[in-house]
Structures are given as structure tokens and as C-alpha cells.
C-alpha atoms as a PDB file:
ATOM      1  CA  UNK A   1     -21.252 -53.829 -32.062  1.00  0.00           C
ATOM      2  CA  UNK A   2     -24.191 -56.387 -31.813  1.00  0.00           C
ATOM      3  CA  UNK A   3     -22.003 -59.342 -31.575  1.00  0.00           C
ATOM      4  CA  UNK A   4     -20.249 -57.876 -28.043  1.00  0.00           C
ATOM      5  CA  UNK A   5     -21.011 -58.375 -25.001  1.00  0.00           C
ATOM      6  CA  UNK A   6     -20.292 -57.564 -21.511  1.00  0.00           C
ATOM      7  CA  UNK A   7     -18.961 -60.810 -20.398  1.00  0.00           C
ATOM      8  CA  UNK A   8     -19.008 -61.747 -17.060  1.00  0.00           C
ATOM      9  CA  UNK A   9     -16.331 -64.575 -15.728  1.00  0.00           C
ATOM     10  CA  UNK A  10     -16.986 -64.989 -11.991  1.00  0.00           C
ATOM     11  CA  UNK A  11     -14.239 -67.250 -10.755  1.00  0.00           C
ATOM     12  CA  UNK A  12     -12.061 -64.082 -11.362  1.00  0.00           C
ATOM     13  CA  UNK A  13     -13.513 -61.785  -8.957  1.00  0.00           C
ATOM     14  CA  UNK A  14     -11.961 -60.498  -6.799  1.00  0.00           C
ATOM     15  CA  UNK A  15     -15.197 -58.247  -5.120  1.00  0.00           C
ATOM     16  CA  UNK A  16     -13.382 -54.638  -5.022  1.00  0.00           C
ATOM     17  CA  UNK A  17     -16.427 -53.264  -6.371  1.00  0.00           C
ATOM     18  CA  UNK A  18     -14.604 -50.990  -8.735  1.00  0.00           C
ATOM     19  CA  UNK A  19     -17.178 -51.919 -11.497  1.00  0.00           C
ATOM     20  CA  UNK A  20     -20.283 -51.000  -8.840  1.00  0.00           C
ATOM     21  CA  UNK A  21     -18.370 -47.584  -8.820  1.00  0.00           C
ATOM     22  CA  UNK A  22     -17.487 -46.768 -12.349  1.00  0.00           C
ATOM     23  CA  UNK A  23     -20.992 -48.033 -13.136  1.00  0.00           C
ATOM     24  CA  UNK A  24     -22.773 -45.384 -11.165  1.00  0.00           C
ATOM     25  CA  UNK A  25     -20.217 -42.573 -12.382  1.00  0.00           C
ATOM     26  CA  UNK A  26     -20.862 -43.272 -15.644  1.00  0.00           C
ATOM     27  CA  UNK A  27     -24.585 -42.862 -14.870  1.00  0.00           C
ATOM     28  CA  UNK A  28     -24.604 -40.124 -13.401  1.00  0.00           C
ATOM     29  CA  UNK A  29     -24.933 -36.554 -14.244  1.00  0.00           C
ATOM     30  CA  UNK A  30     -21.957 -35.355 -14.460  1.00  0.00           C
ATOM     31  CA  UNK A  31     -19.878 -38.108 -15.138  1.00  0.00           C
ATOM     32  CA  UNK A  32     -17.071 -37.971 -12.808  1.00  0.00           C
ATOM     33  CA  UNK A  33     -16.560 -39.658  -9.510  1.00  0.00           C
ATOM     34  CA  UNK A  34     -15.945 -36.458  -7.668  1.00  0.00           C
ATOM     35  CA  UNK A  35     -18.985 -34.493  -8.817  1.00  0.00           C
ATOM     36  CA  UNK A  36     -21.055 -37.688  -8.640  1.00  0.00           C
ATOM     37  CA  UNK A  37     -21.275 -38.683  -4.852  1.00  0.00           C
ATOM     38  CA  UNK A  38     -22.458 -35.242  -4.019  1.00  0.00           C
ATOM     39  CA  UNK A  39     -25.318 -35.609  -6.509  1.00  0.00           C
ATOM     40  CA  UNK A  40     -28.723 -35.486  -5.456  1.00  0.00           C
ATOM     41  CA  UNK A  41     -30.433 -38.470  -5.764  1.00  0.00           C
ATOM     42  CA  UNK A  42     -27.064 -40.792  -5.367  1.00  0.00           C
ATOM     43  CA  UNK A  43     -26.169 -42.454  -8.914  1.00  0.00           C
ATOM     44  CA  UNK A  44     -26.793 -46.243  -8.338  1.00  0.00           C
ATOM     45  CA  UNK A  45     -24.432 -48.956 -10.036  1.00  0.00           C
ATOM     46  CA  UNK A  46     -26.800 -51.383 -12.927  1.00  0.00           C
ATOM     47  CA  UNK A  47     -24.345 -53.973 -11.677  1.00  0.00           C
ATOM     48  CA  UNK A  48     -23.981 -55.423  -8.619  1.00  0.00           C
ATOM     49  CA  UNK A  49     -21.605 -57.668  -6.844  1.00  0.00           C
ATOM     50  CA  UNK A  50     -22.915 -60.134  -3.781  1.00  0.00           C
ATOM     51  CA  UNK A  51     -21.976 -63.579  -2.201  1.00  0.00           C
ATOM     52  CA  UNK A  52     -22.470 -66.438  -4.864  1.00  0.00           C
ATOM     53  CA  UNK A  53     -21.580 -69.930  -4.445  1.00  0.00           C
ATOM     54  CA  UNK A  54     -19.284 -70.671  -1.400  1.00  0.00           C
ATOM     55  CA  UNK A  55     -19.813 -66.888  -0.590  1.00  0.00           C
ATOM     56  CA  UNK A  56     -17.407 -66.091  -3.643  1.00  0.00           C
ATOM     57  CA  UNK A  57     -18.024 -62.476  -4.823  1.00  0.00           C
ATOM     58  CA  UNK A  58     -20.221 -62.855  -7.812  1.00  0.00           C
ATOM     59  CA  UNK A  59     -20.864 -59.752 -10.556  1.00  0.00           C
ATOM     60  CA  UNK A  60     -24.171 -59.671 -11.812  1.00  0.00           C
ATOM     61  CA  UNK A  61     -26.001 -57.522 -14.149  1.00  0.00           C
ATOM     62  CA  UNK A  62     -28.578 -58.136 -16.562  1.00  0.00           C
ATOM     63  CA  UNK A  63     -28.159 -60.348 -19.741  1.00  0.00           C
ATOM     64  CA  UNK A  64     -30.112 -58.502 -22.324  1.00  0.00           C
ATOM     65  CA  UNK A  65     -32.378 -61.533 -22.752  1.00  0.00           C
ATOM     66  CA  UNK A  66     -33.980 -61.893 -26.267  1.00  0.00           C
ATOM     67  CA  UNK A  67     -36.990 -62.568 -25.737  1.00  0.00           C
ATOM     68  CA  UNK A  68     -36.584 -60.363 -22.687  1.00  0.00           C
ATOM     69  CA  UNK A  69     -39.149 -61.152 -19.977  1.00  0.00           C
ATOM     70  CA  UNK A  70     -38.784 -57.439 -18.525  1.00  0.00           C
ATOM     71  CA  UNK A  71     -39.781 -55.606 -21.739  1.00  0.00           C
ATOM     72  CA  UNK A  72     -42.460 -58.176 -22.641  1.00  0.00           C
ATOM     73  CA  UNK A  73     -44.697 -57.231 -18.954  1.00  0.00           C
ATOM     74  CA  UNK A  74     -43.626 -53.627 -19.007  1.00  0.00           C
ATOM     75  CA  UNK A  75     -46.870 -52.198 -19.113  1.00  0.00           C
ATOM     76  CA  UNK A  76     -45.945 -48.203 -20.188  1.00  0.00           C
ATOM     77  CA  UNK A  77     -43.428 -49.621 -22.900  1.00  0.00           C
ATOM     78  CA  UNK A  78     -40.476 -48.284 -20.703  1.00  0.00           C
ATOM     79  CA  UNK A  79     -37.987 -51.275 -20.785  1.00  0.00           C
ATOM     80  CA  UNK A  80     -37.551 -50.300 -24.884  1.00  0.00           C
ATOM     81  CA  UNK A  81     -34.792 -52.266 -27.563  1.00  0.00           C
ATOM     82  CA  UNK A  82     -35.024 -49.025 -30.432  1.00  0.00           C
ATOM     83  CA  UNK A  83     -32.775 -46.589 -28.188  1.00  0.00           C
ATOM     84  CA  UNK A  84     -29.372 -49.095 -29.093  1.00  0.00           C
ATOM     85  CA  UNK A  85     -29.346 -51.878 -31.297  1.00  0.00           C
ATOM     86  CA  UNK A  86     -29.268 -55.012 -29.034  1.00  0.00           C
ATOM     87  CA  UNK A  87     -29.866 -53.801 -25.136  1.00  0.00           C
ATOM     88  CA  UNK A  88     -32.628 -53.619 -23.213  1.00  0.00           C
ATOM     89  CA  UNK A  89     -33.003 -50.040 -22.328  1.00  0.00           C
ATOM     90  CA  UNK A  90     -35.211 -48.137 -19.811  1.00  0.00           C
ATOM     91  CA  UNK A  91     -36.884 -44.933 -20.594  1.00  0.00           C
ATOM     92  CA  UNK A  92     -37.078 -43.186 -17.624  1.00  0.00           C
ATOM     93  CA  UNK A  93     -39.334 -40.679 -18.514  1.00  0.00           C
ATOM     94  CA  UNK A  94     -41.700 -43.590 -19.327  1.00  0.00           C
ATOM     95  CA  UNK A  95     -41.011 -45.569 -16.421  1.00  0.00           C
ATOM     96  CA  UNK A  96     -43.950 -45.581 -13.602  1.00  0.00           C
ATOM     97  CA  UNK A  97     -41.948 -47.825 -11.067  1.00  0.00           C
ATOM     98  CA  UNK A  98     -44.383 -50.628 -10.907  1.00  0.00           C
ATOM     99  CA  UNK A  99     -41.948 -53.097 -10.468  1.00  0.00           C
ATOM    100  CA  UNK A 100     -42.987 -55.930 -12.995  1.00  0.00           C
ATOM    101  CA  UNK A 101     -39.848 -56.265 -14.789  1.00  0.00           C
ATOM    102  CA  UNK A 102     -38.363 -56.750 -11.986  1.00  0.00           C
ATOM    103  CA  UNK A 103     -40.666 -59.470 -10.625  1.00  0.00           C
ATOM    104  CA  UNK A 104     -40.107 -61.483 -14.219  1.00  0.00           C
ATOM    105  CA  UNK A 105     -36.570 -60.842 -14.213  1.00  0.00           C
ATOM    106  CA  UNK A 106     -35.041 -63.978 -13.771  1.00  0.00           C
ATOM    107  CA  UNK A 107     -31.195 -63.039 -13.026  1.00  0.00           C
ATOM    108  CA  UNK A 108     -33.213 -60.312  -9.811  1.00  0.00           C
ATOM    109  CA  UNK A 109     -31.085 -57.239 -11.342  1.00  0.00           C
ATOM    110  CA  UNK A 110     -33.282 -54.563 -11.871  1.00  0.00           C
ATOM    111  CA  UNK A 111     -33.692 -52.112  -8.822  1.00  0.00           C
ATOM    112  CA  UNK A 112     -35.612 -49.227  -8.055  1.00  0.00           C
ATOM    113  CA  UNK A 113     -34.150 -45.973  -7.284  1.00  0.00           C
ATOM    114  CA  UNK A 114     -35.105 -41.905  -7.832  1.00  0.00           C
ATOM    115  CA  UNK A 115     -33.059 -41.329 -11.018  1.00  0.00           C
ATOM    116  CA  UNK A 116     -31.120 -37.928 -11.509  1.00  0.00           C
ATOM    117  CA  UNK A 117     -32.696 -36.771 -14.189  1.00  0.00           C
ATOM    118  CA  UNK A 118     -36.306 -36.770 -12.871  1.00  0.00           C
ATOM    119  CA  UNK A 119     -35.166 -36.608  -8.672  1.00  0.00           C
ATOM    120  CA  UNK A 120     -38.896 -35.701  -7.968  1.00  0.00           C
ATOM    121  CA  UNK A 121     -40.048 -39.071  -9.674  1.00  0.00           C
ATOM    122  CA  UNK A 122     -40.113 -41.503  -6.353  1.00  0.00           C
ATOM    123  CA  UNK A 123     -38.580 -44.324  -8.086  1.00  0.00           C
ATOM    124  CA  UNK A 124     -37.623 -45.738 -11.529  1.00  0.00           C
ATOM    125  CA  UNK A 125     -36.749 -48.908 -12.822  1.00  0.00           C
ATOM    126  CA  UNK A 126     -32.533 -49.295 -13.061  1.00  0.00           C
ATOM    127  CA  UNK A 127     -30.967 -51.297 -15.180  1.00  0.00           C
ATOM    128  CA  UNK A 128     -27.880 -52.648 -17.261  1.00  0.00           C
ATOM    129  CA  UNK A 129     -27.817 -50.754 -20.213  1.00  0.00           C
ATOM    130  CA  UNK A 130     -24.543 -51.657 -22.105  1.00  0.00           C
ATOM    131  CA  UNK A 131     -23.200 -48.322 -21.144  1.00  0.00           C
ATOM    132  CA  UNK A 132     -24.837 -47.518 -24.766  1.00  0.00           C
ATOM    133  CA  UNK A 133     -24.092 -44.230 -24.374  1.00  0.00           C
ATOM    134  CA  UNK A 134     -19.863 -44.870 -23.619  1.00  0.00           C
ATOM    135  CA  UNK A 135     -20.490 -47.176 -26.878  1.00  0.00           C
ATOM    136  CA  UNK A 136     -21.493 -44.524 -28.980  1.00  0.00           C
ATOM    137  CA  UNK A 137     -18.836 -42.102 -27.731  1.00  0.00           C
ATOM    138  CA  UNK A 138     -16.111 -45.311 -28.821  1.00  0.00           C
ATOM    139  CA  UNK A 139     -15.709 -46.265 -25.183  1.00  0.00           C
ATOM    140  CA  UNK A 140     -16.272 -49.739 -23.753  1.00  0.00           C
ATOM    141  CA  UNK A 141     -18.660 -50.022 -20.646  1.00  0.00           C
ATOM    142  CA  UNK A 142     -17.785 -48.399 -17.132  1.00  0.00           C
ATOM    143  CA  UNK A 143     -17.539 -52.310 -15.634  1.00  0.00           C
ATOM    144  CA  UNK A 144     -15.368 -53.680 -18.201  1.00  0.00           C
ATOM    145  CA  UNK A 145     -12.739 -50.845 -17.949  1.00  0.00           C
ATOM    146  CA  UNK A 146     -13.027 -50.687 -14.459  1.00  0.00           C
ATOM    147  CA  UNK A 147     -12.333 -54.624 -14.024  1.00  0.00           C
ATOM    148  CA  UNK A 148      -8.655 -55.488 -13.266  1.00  0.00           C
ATOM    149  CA  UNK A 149      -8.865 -59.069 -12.755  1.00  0.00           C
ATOM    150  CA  UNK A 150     -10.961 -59.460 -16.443  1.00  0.00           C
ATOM    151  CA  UNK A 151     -13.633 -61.126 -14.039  1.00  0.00           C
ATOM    152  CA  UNK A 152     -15.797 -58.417 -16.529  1.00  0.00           C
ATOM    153  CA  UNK A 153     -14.938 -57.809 -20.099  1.00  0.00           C
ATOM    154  CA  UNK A 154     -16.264 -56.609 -23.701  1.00  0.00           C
ATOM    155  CA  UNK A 155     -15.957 -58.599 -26.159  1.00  0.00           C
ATOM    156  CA  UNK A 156     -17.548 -60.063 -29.572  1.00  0.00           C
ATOM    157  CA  UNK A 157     -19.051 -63.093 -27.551  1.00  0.00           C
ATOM    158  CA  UNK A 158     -18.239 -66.113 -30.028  1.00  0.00           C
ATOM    159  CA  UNK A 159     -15.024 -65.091 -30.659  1.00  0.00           C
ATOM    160  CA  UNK A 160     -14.467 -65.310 -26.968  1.00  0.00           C
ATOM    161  CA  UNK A 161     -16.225 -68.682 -26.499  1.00  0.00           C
ATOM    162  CA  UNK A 162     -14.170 -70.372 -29.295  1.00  0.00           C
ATOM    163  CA  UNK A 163     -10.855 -69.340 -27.588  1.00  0.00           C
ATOM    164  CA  UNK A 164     -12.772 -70.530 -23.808  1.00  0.00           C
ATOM    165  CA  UNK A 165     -13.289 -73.194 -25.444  1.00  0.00           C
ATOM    166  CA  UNK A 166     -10.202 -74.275 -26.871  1.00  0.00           C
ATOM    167  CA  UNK A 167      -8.406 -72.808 -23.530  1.00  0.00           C
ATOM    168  CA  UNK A 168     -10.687 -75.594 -22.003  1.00  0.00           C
ATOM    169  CA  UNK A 169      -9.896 -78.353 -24.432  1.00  0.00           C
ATOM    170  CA  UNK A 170      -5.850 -77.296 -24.280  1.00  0.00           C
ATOM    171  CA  UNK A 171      -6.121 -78.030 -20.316  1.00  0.00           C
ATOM    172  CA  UNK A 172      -8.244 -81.229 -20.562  1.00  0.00           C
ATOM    173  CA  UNK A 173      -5.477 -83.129 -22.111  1.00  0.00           C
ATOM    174  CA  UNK A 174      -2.521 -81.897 -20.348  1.00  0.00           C
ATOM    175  CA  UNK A 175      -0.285 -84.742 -18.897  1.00  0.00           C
ATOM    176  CA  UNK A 176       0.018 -84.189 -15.350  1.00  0.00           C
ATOM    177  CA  UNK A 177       2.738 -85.546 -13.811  1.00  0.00           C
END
């Protein structure tokens, strides 16, 4: 599963926000929608959809940089890459909520929020993490299943530039009347 990736295509979204709300289910404690908006603290998505260019809707979450910036200035070793093979993963139980991942993250997706598990903690760093536990469990992530549109998808990331790319190429030299 190292190869996929939670692939983001923009110019297909539509802004319903259904990935902003599977994404918190799936991180919350219970794991359904129902149970989860009468949780206490309020799961919080690790994606988030705002205005982009033109004021399009625009999905953004974080791109498991490697070298990741985040994990390099996290001070208690919280931000950690042994929990799943490839992602950028936050230990909240190591977590202090200092905030300097988020001030070196360049894509501005980490927040800070109480998380469920620790709801006396006053805030914690959030983040994408794959959905690593869905992954393990067979699933794909929350966002990608949620997505409609396939603004969001998972997929083994070269195979899915090669066929962008040759989509591309194929439309380039169309004849147009």
C-alpha cells in the first residue's frame, strides 16, 4: 500500500463537504455519524474544503511530505512515520499542542483541536493520517469513499499519473472542428 495515495483532483469539486464529514466520523470514537456529533469534544475532519482559485471549492489535506517539515520541528517526537508505513502520523498522547508543525507546514493543514481520546488535553495537533486505520481494516480512506465526483480518490499514484497523462496527451491532439 506504499505506492497509493489519496489523490486529490480539484477541478472536480463540487464543495458538498461529504469528505469533511466522513473524515471526522471515521475519527471519531465511535465511528458512526449518528453517535459521532453528540460526542464530546466534536470529531474534526483532517481535510478541509475552502475557496481556491476563482473561489472554486478546493479539498485540501496534507501530502505526507518526505522529508516532512512537520515531523522534522516536532519537538516531543509526536508527528511519528513507524505507526503506518508511509504517513505522517500524530501521537496524540505525545502531542503538547505547540503548534510548530503547523507553522512549517507548507500546504496550512494541520489544526488544533481537544481530541476524543484525551478531551481534558486543551488541544492537539490534527492531521491527515491516510485513514491508516480503515487501511488496515481493507477499507480505503473516509474522503475517497465519501467523494462522488472522484475530485478525491485512492489510488497507486503512478499508475494514475501515466493514464493523466496519456488522458492529457489523447486530448492535446484532438482535431477540433
Amino acid at each position: 500500500m506504499k505506492d497509493f495515495n489519496i489523490i486529490v483532483r480539484p477541478q472536480l469539486c463540487v464543495g458538498c463537504r461529504q469528505c469533511m464529514i466522513r473524515c471526522a466520523e471515521a475519527h471519531s470514537g465511535c465511528l458512526t455519524l449518528a453517535e459521532a456529533i453528540r460526542e464530546t469534544p466534536l470529531a474534526k475532519p483532517r481535510i478541509f474544503v475552502g475557496p481556491g482559485p476563482e473561489g472554486k471549492p478546493f479539498p485540501n489535506k496534507c501530502r505526507q511530505c518526505d522529508p516532512a517539515p512537520c515531523e522534522q520541528v516536532c519537538v516531543p517526537g509526536a508527528i511519528r512515520t513507524d505507526i503506518y508505513s508511509g504517513l505522517k502520523i500524530v501521537d496524540y498522547g505525545l502531542c503538547i499542542g505547540c503548534t510548530m508543525c503547523a507553522m512549517t507546514c507548507p500546504y496550512h493543514v494541520i489544526r488544533f483541536f481537544p481530541h476524543w481520546s484525551n478531551p481534558e488535553k486543551f488541544k492537539t495537533a490534527i492531521k491527515c493520517d491516510g485513514c491508516y486505520q480503515r487501511l488496515e481494516r481493507g477499507k480505503v480512506p473516509a474522503c475517497a469513499e465519501a467523494c462522488k465526483t472522484g475530485a478525491i480518490i485512492w489510488d497507486e499514484e503512478n499508475r494514475f499519473w501515466e493514464r493523466a497523462s496519456a488522458e492529457f496527451a489523447g486530448s492535446s491532439y484532438q482535431v477540433k472542428p
